[in-house]
PDB file of N, CA and C in Angstrom:
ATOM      1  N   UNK A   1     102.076 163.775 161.974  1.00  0.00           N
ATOM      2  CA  UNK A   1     102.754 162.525 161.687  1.00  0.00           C
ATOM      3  C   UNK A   1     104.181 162.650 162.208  1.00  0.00           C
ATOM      4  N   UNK A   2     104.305 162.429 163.344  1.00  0.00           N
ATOM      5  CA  UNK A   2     105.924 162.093 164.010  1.00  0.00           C
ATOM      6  C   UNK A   2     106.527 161.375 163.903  1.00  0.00           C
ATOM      7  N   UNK A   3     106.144 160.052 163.133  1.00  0.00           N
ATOM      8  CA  UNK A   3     106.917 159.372 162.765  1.00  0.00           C
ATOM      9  C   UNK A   3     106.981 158.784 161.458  1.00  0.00           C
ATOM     10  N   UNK A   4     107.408 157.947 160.646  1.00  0.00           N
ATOM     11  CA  UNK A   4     107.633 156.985 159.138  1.00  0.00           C
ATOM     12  C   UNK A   4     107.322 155.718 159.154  1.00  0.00           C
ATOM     13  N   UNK A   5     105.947 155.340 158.875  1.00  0.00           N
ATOM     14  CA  UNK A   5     105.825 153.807 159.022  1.00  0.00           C
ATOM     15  C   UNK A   5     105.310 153.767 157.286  1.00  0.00           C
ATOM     16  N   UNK A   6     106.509 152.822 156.619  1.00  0.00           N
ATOM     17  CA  UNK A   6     105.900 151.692 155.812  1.00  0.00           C
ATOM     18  C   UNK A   6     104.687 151.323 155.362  1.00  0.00           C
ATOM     19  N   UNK A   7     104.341 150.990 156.249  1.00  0.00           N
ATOM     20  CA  UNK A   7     102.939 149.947 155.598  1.00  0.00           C
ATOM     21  C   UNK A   7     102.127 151.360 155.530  1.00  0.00           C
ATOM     22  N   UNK A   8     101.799 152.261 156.132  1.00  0.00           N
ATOM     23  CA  UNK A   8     100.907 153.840 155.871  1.00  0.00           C
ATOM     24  C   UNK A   8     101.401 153.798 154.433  1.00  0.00           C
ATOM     25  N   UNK A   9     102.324 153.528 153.836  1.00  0.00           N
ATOM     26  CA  UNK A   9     102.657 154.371 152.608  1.00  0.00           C
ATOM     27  C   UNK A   9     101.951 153.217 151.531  1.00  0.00           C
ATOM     28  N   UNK A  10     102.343 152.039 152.073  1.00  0.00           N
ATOM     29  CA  UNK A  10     101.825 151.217 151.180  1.00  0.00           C
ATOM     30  C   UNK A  10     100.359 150.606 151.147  1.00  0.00           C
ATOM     31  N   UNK A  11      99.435 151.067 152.536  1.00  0.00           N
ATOM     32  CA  UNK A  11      98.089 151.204 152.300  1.00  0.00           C
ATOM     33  C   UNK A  11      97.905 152.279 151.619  1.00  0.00           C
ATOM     34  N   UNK A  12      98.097 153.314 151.607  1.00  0.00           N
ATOM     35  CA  UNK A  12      97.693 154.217 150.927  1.00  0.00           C
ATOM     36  C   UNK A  12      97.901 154.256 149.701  1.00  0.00           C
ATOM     37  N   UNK A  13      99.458 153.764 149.279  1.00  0.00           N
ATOM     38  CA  UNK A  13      99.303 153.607 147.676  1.00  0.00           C
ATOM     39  C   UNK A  13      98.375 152.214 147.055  1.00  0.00           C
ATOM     40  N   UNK A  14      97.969 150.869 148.439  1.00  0.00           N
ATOM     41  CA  UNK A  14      97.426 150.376 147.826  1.00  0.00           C
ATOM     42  C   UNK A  14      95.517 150.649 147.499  1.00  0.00           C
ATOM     43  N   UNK A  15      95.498 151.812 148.350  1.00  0.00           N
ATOM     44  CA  UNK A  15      94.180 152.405 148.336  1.00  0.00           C
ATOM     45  C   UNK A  15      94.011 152.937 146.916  1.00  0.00           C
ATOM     46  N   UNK A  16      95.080 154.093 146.883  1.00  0.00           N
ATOM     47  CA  UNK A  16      94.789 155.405 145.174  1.00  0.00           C
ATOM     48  C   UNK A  16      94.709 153.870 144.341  1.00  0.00           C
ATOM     49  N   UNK A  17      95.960 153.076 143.725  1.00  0.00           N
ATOM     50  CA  UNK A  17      95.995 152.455 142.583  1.00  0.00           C
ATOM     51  C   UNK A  17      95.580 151.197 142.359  1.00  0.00           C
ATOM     52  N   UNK A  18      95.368 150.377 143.676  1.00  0.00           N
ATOM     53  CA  UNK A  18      94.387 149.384 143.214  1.00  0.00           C
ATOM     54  C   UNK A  18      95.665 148.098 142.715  1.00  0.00           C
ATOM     55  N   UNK A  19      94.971 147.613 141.405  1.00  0.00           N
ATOM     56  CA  UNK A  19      96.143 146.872 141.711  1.00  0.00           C
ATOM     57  C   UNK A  19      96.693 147.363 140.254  1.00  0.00           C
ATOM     58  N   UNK A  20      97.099 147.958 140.068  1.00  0.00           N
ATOM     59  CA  UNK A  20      97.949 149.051 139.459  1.00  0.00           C
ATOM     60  C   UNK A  20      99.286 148.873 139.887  1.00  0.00           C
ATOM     61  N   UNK A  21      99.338 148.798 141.097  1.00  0.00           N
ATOM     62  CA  UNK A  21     100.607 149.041 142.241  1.00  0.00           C
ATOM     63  C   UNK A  21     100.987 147.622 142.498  1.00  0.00           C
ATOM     64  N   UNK A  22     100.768 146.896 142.211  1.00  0.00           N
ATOM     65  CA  UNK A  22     101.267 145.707 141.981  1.00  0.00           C
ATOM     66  C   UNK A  22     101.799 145.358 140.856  1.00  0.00           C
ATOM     67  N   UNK A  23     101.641 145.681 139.749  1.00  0.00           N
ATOM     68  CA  UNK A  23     101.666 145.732 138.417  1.00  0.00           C
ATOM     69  C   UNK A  23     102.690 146.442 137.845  1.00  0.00           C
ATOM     70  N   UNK A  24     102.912 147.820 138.944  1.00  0.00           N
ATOM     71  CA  UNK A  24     103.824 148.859 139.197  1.00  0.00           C
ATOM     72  C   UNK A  24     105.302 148.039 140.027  1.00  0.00           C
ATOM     73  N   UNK A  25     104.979 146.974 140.955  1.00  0.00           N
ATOM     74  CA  UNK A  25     105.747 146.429 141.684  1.00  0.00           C
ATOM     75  C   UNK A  25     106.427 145.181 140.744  1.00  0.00           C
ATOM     76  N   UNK A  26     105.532 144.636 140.049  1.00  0.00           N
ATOM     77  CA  UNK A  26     106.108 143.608 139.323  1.00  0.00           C
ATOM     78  C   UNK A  26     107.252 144.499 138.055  1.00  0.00           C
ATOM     79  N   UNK A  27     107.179 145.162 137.377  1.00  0.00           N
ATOM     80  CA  UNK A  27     108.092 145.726 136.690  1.00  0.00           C
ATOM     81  C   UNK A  27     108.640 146.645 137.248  1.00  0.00           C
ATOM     82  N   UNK A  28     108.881 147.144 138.145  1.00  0.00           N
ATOM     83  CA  UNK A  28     110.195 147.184 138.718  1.00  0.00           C
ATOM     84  C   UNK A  28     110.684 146.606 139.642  1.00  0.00           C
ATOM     85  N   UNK A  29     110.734 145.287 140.038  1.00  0.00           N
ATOM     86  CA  UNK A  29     111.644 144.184 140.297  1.00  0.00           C
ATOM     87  C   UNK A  29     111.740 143.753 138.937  1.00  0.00           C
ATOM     88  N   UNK A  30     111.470 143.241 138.048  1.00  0.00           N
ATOM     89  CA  UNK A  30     111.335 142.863 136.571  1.00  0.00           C
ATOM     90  C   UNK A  30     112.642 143.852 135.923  1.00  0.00           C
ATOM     91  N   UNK A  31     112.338 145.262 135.885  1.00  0.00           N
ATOM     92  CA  UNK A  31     113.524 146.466 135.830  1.00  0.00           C
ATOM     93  C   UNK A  31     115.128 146.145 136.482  1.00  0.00           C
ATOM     94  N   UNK A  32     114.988 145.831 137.586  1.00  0.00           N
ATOM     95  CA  UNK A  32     116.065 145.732 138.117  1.00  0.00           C
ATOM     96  C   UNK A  32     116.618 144.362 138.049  1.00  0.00           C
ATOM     97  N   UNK A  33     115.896 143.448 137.988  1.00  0.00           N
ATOM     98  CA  UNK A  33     116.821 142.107 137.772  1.00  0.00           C
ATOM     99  C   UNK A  33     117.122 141.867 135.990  1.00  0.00           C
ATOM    100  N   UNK A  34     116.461 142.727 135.084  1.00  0.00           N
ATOM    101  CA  UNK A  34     117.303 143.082 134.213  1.00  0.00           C
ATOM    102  C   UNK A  34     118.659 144.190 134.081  1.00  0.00           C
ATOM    103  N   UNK A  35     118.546 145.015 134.970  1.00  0.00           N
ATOM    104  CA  UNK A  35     119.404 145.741 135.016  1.00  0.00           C
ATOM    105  C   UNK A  35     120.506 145.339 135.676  1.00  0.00           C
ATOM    106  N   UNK A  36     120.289 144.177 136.657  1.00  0.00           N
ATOM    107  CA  UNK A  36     121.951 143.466 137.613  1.00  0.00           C
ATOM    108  C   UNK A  36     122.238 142.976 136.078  1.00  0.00           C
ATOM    109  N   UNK A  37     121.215 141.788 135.343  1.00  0.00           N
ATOM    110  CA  UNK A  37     121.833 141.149 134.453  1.00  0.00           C
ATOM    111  C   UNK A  37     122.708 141.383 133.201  1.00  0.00           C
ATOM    112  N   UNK A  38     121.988 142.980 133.246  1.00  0.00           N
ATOM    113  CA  UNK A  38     123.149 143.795 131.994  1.00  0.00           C
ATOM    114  C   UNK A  38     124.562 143.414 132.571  1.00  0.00           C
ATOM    115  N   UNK A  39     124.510 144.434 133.851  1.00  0.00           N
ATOM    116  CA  UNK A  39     125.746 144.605 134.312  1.00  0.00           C
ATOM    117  C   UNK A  39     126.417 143.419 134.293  1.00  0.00           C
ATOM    118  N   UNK A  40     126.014 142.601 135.069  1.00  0.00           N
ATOM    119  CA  UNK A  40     126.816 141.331 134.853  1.00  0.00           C
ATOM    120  C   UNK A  40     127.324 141.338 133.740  1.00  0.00           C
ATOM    121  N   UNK A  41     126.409 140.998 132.581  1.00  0.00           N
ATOM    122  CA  UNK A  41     127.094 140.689 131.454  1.00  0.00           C
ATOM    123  C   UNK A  41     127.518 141.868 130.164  1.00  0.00           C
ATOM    124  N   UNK A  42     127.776 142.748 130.766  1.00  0.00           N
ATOM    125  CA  UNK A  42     128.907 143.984 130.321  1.00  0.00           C
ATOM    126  C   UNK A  42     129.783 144.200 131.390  1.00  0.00           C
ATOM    127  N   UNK A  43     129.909 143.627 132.269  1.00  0.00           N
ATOM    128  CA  UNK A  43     131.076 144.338 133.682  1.00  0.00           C
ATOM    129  C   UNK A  43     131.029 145.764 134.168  1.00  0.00           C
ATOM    130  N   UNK A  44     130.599 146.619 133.327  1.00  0.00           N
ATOM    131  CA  UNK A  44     130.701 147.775 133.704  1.00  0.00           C
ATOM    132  C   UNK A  44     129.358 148.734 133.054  1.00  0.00           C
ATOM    133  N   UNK A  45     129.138 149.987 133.581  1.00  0.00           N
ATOM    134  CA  UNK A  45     128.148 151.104 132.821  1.00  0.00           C
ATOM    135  C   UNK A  45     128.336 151.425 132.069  1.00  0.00           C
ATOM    136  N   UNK A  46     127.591 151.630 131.166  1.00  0.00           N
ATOM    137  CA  UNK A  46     127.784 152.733 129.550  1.00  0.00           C
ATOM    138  C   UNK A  46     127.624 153.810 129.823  1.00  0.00           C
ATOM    139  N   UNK A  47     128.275 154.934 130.096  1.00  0.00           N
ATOM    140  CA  UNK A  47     128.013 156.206 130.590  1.00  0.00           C
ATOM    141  C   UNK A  47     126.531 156.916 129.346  1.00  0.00           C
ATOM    142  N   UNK A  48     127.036 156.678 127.828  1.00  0.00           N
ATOM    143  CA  UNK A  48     125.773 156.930 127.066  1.00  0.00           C
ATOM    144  C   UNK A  48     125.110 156.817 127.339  1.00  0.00           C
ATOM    145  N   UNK A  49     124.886 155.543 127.230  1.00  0.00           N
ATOM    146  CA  UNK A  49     123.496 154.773 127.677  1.00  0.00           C
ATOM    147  C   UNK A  49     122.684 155.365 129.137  1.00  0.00           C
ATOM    148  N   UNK A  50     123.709 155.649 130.311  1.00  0.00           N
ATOM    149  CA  UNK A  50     123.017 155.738 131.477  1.00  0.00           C
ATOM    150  C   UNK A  50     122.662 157.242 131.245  1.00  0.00           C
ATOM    151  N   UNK A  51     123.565 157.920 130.947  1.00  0.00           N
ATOM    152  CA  UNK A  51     122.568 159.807 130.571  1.00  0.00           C
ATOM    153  C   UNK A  51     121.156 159.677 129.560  1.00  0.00           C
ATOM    154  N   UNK A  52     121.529 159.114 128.682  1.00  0.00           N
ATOM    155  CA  UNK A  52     119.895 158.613 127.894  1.00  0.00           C
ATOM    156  C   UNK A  52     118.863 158.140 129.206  1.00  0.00           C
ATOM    157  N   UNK A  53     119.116 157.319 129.829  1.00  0.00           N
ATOM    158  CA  UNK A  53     117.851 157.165 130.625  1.00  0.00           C
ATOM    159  C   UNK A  53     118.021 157.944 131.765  1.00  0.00           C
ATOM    160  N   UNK A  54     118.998 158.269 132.078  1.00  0.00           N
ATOM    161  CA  UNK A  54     118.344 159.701 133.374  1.00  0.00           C
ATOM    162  C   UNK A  54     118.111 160.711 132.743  1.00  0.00           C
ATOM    163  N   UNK A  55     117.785 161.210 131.088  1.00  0.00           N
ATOM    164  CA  UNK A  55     117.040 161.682 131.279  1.00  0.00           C
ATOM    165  C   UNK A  55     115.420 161.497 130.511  1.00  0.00           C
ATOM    166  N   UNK A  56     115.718 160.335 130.239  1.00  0.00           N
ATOM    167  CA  UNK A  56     114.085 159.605 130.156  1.00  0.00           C
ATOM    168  C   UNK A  56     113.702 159.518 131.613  1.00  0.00           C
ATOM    169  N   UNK A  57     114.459 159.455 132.313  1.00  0.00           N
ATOM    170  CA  UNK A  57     113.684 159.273 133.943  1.00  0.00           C
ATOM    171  C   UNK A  57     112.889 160.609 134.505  1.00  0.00           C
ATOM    172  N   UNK A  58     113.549 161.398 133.917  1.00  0.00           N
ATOM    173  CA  UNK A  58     112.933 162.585 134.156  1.00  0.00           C
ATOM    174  C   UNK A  58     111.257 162.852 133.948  1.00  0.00           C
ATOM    175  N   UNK A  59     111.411 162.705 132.388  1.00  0.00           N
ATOM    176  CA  UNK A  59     109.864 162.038 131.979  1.00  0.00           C
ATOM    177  C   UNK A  59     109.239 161.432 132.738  1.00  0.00           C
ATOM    178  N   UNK A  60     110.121 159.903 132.783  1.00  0.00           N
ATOM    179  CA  UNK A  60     108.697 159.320 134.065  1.00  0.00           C
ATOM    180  C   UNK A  60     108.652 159.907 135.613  1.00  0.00           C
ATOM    181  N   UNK A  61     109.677 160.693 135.840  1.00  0.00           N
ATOM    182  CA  UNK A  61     109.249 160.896 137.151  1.00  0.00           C
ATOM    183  C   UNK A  61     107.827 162.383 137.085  1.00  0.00           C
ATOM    184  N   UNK A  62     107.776 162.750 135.609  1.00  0.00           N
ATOM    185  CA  UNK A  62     106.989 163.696 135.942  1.00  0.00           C
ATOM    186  C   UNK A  62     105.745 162.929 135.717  1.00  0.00           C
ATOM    187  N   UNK A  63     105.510 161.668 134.753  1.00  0.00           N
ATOM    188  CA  UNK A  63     104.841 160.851 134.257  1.00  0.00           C
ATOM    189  C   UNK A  63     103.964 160.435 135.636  1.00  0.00           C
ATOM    190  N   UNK A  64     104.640 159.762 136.865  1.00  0.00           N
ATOM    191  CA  UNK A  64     104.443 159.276 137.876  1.00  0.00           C
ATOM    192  C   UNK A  64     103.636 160.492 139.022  1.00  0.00           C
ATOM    193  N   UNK A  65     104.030 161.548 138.839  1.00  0.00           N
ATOM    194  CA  UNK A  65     103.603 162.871 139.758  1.00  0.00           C
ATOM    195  C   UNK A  65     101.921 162.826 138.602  1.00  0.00           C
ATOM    196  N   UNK A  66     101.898 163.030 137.515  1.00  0.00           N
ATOM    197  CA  UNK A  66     100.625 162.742 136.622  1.00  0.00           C
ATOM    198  C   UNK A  66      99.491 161.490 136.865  1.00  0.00           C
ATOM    199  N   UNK A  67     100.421 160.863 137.466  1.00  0.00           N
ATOM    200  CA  UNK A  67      99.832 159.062 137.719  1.00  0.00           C
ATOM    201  C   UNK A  67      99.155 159.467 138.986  1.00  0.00           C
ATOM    202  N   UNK A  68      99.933 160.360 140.122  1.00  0.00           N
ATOM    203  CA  UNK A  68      99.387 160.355 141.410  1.00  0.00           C
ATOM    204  C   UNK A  68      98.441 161.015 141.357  1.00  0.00           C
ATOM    205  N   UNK A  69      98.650 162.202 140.672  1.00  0.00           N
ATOM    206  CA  UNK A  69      97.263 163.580 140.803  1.00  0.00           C
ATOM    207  C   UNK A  69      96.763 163.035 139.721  1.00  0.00           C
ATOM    208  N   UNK A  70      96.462 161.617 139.179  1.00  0.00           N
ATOM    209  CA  UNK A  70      95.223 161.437 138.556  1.00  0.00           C
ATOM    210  C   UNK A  70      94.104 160.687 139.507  1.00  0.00           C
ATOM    211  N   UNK A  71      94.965 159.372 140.806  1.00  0.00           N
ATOM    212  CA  UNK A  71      94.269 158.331 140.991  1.00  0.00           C
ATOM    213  C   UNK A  71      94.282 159.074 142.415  1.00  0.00           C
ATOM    214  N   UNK A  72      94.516 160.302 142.761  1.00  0.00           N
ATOM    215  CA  UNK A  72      94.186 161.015 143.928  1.00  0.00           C
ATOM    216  C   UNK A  72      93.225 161.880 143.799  1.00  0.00           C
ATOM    217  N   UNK A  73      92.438 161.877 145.246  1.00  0.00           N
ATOM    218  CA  UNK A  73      91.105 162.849 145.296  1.00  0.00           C
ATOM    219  C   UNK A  73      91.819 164.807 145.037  1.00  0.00           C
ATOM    220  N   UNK A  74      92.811 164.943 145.218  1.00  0.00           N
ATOM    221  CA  UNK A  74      93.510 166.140 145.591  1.00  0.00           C
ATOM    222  C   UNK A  74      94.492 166.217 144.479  1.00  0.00           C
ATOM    223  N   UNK A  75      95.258 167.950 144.263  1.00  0.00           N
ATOM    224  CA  UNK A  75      95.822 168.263 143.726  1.00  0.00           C
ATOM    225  C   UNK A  75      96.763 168.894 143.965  1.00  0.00           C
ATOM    226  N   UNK A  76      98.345 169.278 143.300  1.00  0.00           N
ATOM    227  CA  UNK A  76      99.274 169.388 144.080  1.00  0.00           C
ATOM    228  C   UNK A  76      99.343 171.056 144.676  1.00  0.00           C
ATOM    229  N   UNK A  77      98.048 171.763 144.628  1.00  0.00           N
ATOM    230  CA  UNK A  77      98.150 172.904 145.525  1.00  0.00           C
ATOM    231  C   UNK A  77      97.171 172.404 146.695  1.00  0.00           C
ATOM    232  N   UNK A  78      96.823 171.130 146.829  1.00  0.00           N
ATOM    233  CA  UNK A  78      96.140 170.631 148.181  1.00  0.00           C
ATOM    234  C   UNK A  78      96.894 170.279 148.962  1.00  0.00           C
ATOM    235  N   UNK A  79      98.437 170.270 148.571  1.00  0.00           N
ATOM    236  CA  UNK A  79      99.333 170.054 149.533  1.00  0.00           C
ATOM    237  C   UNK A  79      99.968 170.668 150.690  1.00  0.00           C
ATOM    238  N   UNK A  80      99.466 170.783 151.871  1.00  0.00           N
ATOM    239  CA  UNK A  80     100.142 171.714 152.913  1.00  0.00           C
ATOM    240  C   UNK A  80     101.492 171.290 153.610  1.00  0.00           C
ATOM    241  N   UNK A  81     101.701 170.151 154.136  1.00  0.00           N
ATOM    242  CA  UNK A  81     102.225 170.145 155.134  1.00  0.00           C
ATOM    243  C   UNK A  81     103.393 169.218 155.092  1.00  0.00           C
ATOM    244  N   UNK A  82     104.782 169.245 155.477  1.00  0.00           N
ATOM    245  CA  UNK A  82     105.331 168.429 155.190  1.00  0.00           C
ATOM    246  C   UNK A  82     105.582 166.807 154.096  1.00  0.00           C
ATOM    247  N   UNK A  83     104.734 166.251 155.232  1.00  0.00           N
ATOM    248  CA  UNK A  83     104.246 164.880 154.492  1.00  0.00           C
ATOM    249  C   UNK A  83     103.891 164.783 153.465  1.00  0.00           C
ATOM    250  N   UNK A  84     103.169 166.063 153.028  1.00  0.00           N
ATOM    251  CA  UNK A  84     102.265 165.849 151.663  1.00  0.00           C
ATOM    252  C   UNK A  84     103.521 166.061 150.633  1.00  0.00           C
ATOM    253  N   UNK A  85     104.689 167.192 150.887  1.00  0.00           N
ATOM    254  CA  UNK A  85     105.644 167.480 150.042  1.00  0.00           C
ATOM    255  C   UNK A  85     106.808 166.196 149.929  1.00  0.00           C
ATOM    256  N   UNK A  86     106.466 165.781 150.763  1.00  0.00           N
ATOM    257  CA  UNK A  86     107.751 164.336 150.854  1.00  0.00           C
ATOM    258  C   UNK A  86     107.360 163.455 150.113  1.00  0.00           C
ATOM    259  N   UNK A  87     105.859 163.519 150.136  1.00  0.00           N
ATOM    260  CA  UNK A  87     104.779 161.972 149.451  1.00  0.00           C
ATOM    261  C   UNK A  87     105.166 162.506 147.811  1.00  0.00           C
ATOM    262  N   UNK A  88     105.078 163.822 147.584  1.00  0.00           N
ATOM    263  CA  UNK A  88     105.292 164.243 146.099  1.00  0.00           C
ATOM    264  C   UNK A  88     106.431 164.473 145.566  1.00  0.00           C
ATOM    265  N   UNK A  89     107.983 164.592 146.675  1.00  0.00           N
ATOM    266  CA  UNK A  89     109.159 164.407 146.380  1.00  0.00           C
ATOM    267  C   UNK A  89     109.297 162.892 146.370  1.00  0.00           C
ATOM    268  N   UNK A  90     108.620 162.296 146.869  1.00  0.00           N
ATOM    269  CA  UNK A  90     108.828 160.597 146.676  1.00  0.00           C
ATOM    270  C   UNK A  90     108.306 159.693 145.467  1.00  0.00           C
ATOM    271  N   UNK A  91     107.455 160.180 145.230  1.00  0.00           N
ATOM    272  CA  UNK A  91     106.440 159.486 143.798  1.00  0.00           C
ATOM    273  C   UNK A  91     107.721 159.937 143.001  1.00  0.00           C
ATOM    274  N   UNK A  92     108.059 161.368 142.732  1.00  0.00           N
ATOM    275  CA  UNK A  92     108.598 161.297 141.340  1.00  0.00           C
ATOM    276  C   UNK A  92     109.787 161.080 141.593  1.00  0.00           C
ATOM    277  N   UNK A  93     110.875 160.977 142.837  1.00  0.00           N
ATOM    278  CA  UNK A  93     112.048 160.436 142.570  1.00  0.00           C
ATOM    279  C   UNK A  93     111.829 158.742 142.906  1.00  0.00           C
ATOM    280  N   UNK A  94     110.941 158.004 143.022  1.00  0.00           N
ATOM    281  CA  UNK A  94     110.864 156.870 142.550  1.00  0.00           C
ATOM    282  C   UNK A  94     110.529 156.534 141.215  1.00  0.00           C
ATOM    283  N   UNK A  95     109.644 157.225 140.329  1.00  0.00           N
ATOM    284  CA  UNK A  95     109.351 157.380 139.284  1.00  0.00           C
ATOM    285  C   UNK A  95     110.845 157.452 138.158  1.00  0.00           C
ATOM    286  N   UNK A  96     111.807 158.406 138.940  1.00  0.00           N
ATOM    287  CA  UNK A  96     112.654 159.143 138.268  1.00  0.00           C
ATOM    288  C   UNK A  96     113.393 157.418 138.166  1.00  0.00           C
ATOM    289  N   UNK A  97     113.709 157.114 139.213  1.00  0.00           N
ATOM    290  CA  UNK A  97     115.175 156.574 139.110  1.00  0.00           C
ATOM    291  C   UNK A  97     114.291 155.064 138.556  1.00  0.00           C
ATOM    292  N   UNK A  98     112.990 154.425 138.605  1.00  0.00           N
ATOM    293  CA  UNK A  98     112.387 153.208 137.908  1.00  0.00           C
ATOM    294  C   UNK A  98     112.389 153.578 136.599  1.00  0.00           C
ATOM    295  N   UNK A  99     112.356 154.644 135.794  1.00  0.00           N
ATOM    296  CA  UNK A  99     112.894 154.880 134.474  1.00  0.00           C
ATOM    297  C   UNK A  99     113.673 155.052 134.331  1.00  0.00           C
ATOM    298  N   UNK A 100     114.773 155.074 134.632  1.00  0.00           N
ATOM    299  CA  UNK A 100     116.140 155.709 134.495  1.00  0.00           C
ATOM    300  C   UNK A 100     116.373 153.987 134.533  1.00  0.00           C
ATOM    301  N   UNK A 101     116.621 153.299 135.818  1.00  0.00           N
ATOM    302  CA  UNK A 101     116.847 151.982 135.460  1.00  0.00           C
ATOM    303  C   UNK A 101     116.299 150.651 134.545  1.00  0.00           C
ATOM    304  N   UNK A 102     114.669 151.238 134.321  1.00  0.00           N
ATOM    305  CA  UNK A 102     114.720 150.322 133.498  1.00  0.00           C
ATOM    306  C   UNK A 102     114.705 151.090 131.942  1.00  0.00           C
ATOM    307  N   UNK A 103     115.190 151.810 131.146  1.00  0.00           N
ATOM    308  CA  UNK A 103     114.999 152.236 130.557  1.00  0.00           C
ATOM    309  C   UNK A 103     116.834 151.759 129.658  1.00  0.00           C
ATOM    310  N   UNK A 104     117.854 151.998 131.075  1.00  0.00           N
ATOM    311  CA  UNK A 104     118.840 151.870 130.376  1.00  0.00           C
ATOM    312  C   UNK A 104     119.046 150.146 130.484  1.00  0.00           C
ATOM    313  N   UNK A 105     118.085 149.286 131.244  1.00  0.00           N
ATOM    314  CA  UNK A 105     117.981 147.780 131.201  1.00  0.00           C
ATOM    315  C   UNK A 105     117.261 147.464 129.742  1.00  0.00           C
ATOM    316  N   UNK A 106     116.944 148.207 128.942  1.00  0.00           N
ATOM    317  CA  UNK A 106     116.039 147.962 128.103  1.00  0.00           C
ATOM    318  C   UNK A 106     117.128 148.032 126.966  1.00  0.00           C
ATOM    319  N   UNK A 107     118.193 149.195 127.272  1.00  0.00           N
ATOM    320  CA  UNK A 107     118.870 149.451 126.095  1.00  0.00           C
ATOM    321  C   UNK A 107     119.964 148.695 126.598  1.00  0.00           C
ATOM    322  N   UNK A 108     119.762 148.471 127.226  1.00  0.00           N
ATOM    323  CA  UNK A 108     121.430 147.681 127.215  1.00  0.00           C
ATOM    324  C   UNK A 108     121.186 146.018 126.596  1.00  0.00           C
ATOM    325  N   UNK A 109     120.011 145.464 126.999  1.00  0.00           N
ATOM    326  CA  UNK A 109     119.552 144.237 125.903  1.00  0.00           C
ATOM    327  C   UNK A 109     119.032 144.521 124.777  1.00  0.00           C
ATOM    328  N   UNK A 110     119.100 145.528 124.519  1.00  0.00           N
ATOM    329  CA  UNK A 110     118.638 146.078 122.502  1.00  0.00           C
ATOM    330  C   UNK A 110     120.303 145.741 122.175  1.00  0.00           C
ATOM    331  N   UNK A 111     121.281 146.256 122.707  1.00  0.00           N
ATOM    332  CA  UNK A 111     122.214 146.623 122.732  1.00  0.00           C
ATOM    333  C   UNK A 111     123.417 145.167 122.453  1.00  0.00           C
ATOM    334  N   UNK A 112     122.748 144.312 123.803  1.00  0.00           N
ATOM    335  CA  UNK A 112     123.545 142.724 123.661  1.00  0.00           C
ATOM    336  C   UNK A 112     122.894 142.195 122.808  1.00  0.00           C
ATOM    337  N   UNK A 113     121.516 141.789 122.447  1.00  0.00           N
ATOM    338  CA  UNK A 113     121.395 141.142 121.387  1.00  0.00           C
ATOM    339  C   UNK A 113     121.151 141.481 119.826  1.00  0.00           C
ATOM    340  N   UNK A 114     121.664 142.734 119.821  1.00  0.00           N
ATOM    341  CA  UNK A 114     121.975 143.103 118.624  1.00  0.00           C
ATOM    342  C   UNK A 114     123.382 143.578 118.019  1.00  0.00           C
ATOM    343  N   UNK A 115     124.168 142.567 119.046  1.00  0.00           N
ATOM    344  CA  UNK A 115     125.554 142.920 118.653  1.00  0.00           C
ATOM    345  C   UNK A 115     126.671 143.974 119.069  1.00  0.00           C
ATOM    346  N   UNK A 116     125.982 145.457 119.388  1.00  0.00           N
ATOM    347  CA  UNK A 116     126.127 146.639 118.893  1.00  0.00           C
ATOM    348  C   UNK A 116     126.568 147.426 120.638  1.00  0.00           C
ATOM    349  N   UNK A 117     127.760 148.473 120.655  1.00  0.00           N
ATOM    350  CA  UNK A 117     127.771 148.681 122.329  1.00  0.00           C
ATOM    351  C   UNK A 117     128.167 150.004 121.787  1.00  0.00           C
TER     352      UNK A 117
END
């Protein structure tokens, strides 16, 4: 594989999960347009708040590496070659940082509508 095409990544994830990965796609755009809307309406980060979910992100990014080597034929010592280590550095730092953001989008509206910062 000499080169990085897109759509390979996204047939293939739409192959393993089906429509899982849509479902996966709808909450996190869902994640993040709660998370502009915090910001907006706090102006700034809660440093608390954002270490609480990086390291709940952690969780899901291992959560997400669990998700792949479930809905994959292979396991992560079937991995040889570059690509395969990038595909498994990629699941969980997407994993990582879609919990991390929506996690502190979650607390930051526990947070506004309960008064409390």
């Amino acid at each position: 594989m000499k080169e990085l095409d897109p759509m390979v990544f996204l047939a293939v994830f739409q192959e393993m999960l089906g429509p899982l990965l849509w479902l996966l796609v709808l909450l996190a755009v869902g994640g993040i347009a709660a998370f502009v809307a915090v910001l907006v309406k706090e102006r700034h980060i809660v440093s608390r708040r954002l270490v609480r979910a990086e390291l709940l992100g952690l969780v899901g990014g291992a959560l997400s590496l669990v998700l792949m080597a479930k809905v994959s034929s292979s396991g992560f010592t079937d991995a040889g070659g570059p690509a395969d280590w990038f595909l498994i550095a990629l699941v969980f730092g997407v994993g990582l940082a879609g919990t991390t953001i929506l996690v502190y989008a979650l607390a930051g509206w526990r947070d506004l509508l309960s008064g409390s910062r």
